[in-house]
Protein backbone atom coordinates (compact mmCIF):
# COMPACT_ATOMS: atom_id res chain seq x y z
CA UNK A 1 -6.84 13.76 32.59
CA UNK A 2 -7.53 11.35 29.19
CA UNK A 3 -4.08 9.98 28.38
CA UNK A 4 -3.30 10.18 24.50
CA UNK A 5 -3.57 6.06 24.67
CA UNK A 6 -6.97 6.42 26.06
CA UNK A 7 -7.53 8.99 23.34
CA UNK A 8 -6.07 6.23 20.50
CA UNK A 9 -8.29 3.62 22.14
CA UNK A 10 -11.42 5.52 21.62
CA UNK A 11 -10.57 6.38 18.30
CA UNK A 12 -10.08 2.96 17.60
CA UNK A 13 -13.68 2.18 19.15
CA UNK A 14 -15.04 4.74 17.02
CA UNK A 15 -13.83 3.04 13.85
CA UNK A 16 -14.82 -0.58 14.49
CA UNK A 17 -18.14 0.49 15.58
CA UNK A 18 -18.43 2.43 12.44
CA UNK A 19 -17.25 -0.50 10.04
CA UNK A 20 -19.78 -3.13 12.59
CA UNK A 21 -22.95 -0.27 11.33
CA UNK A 22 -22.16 -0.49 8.16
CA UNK A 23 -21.36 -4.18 7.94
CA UNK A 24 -17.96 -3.93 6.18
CA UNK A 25 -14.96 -6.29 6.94
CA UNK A 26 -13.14 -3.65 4.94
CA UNK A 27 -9.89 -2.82 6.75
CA UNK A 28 -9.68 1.30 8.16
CA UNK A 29 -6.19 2.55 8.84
CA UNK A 30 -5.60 5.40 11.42
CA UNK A 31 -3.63 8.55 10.56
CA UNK A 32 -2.73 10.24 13.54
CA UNK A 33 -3.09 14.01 12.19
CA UNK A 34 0.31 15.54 14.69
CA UNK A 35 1.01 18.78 12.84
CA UNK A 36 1.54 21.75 15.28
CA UNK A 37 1.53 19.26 17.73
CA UNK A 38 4.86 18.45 19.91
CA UNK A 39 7.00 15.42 19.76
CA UNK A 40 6.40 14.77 23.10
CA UNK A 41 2.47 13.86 22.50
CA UNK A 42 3.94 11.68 19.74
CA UNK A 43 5.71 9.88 21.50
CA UNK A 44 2.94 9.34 24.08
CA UNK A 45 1.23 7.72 20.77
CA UNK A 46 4.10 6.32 19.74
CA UNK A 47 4.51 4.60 23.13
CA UNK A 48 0.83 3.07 22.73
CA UNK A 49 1.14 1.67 19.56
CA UNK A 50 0.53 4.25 16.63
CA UNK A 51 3.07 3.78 14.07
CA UNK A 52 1.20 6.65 11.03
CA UNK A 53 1.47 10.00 11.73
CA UNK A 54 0.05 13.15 9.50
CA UNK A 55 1.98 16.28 8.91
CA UNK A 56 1.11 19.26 6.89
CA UNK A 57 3.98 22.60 7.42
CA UNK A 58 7.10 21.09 6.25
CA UNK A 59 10.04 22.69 8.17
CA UNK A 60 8.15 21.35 11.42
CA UNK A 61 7.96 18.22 9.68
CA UNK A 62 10.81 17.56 8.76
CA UNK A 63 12.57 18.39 12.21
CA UNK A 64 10.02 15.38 13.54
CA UNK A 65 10.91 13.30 11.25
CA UNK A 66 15.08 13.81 12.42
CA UNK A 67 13.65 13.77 15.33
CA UNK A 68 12.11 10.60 15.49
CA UNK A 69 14.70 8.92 13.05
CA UNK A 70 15.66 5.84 15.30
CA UNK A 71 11.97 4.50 15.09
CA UNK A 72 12.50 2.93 11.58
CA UNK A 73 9.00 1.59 11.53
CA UNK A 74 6.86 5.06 12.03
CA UNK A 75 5.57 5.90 8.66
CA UNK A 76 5.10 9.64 8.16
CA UNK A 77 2.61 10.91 5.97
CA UNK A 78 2.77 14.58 4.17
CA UNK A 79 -1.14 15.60 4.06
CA UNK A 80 -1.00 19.34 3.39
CA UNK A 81 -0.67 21.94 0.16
CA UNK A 82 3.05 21.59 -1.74
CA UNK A 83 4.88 24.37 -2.60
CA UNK A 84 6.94 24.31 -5.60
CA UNK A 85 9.83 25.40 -3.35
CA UNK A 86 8.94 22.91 -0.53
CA UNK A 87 9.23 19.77 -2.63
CA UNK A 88 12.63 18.53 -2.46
CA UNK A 89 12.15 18.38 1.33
CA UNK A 90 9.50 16.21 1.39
CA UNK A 91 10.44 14.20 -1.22
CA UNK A 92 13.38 13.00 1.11
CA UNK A 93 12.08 12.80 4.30
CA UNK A 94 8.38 11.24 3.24
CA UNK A 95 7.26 7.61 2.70
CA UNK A 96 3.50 8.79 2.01
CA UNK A 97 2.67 11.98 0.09
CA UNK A 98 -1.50 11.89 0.60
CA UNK A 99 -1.86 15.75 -0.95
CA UNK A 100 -0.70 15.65 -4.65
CA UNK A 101 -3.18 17.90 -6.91
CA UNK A 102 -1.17 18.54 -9.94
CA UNK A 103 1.79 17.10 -12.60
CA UNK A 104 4.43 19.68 -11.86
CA UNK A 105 4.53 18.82 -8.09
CA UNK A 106 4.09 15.18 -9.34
CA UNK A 107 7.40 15.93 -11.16
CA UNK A 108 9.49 17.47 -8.87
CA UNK A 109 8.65 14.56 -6.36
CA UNK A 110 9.48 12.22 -8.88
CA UNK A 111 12.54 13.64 -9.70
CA UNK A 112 13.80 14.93 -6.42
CA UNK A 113 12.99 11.78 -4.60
CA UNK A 114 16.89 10.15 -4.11
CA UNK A 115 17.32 7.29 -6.25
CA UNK A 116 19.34 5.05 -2.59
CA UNK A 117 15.36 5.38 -0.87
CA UNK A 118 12.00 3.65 -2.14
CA UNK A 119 9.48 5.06 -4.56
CA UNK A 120 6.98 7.43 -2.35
CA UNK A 121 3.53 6.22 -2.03
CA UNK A 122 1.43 8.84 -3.42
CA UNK A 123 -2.48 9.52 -3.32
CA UNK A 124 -3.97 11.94 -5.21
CA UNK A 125 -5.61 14.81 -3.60
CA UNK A 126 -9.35 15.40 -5.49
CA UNK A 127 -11.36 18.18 -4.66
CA UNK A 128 -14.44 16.31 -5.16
CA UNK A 129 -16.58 19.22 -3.49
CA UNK A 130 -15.40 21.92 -6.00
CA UNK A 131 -14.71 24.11 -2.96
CA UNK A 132 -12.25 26.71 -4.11
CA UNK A 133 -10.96 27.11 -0.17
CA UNK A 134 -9.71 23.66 -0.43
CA UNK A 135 -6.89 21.86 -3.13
CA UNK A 136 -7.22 19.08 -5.18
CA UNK A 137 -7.27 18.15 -8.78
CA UNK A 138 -10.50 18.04 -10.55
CA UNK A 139 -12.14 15.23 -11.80
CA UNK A 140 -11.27 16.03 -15.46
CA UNK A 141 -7.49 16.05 -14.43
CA UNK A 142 -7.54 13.10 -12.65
CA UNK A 143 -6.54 10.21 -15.22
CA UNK A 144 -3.82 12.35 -16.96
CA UNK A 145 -1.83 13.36 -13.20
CA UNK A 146 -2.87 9.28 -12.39
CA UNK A 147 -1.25 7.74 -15.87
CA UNK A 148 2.37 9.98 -15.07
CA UNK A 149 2.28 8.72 -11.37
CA UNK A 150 2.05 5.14 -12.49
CA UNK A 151 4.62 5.55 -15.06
CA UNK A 152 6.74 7.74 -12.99
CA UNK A 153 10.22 5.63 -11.54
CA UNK A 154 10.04 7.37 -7.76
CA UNK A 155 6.18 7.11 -7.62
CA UNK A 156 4.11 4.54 -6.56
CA UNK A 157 0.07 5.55 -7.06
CA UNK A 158 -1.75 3.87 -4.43
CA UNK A 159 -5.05 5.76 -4.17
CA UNK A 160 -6.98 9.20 -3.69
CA UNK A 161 -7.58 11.86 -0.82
CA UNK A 162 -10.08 14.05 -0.50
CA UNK A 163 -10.86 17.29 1.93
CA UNK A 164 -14.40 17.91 1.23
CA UNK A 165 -16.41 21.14 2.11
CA UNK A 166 -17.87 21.54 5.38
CA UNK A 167 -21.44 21.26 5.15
CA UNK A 168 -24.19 20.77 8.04
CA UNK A 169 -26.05 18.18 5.60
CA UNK A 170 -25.08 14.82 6.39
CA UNK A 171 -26.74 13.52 3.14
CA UNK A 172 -24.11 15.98 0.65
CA UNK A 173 -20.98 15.14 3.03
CA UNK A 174 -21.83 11.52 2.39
CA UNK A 175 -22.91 11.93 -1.08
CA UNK A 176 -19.51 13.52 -1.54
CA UNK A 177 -17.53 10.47 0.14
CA UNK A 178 -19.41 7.98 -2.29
CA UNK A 179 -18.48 10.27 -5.18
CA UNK A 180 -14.99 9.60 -4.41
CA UNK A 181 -15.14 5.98 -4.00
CA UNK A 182 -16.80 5.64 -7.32
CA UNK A 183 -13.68 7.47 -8.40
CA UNK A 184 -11.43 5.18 -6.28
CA UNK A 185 -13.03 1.59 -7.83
CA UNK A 186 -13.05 3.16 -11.28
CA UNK A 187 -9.27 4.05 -11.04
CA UNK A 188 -8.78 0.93 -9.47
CA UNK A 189 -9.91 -1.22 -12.75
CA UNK A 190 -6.77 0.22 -14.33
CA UNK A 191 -4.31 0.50 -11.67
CA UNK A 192 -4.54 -2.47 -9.39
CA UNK A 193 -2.20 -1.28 -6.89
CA UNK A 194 -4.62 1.10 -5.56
CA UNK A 195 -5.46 0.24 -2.18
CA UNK A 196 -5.74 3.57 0.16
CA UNK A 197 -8.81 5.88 -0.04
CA UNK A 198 -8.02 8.58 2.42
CA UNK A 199 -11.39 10.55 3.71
CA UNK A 200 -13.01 11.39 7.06
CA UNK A 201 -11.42 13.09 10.28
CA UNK A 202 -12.54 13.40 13.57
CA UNK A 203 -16.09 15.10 12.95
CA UNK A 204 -17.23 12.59 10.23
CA UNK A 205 -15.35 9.51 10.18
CA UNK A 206 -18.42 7.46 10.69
CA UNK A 207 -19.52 8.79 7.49
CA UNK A 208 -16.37 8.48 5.41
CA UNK A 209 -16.19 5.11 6.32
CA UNK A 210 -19.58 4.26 5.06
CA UNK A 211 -18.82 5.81 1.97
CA UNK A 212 -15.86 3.97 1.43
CA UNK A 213 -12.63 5.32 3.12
CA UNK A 214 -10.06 2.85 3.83
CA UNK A 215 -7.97 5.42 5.75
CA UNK A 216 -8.92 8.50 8.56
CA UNK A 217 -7.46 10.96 9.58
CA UNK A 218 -7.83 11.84 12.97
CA UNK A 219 -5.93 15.00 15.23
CA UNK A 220 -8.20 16.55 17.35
CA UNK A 221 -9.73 13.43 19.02
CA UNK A 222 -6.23 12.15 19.86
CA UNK A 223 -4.17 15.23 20.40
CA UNK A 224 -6.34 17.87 21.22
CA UNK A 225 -7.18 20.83 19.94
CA UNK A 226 -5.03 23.59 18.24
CA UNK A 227 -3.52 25.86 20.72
């Protein structure tokens, strides 16, 4: 049977073999996507060196995160939809937020976020596909949610996420990921803090990467799939 580090390792292949295609010396972090997956795989990727890990259904989350509270250098990301009502939670149990889309969840992070822990790194969700199954701001919405981020005391903006639409055609999936990159370096003329773009999973991260993506997000490849 594939161990979860043999899993990692691969990933990891997969990624510098990407960046050698493409000729970038650009740096690609790893997010291993572990939502509905149990703490005991995490800990298997834990155990071989994977310190980000993705969640998206916050009551599970947030039990991992207790969970896993001794290990003071994981860094858990939240990378699914926010309810209004879900926002305090993961505004105190959340270093990253990847999936913010719109000012009033913006707000409520902001505000809810307690004052004794360190501004939440937040990237913007952008829905850079116009796909109405998946969230994100739109492109017209973008600077105004970006400008109260900045200015906001419990935020820190450090770049965009996208989920684009599936699509057989290579060519639109990576027109798509340079799209959002040409987002990403315009933003980044006015906020030069910006330094995550977050595209690509397991299926396409060869793509995202040459489009741009500074960050993947892979859960199938290492964990498995869903049950």
């Amino acid at each position: 049977m594939v161990t979860i580090a043999e899993r990692l390792n691969n990933a990891y292949d997969r990624i510098a073999k990407a960046q050698q295609k493409c000729a970038t010396d650009q740096e690609v972090a790893l997010l291993a996507v572990s939502k509905t997956k149990p703490v005991e795989l995490i800990e298997q990727a834990y155990a071989a060196g994977q310190r980000r890990f993705g969640e998206s259904y916050v009551q599970e989350a947030v039990d991992k995160v207790r969970y896993f509270q001794q290990q003071k250098d994981i860094e858990w990301h939240f990378i699914g939809p926010i309810q209004s009502n879900k926002s305090r939670q993961i505004a105190e149990h959340f270093s990253w937020v990847q999936s913010v889309d719109r000012l009033k969840i913006a707000r409520r992070l902001n505000e809810q976020r307690p004052n004794n822990l360190m501004p939440i790194n937040v990237l913007i969700q952008v829905n850079i596909s116009n796909d109405e199954q998946k969230s994100g701001c739109a492109l017209d919405e973008l600077d105004e949610l970006a400008a109260y981020i900045d200015g906001a005391r419990q935020l820190e903006l450090r770049g965009l996420m996208t989920i684009t639409a599936q699509t057989d055609d290579s060519q639109q999936q990576l027109e798509y990921f340079s799209q959002m990159k040409a987002c990403f370096d315009r933003l980044k003329t006015q906020y030069q803090q910006l330094d995550t773009l977050s595209m690509g999973m397991s299926g396409d991260l060869e793509m995202a990467i040459q489009g741009g993506a500074t960050m993947v997000r892979i859960g199938t490849d290492i964990f498995g799939k869903r049950q």
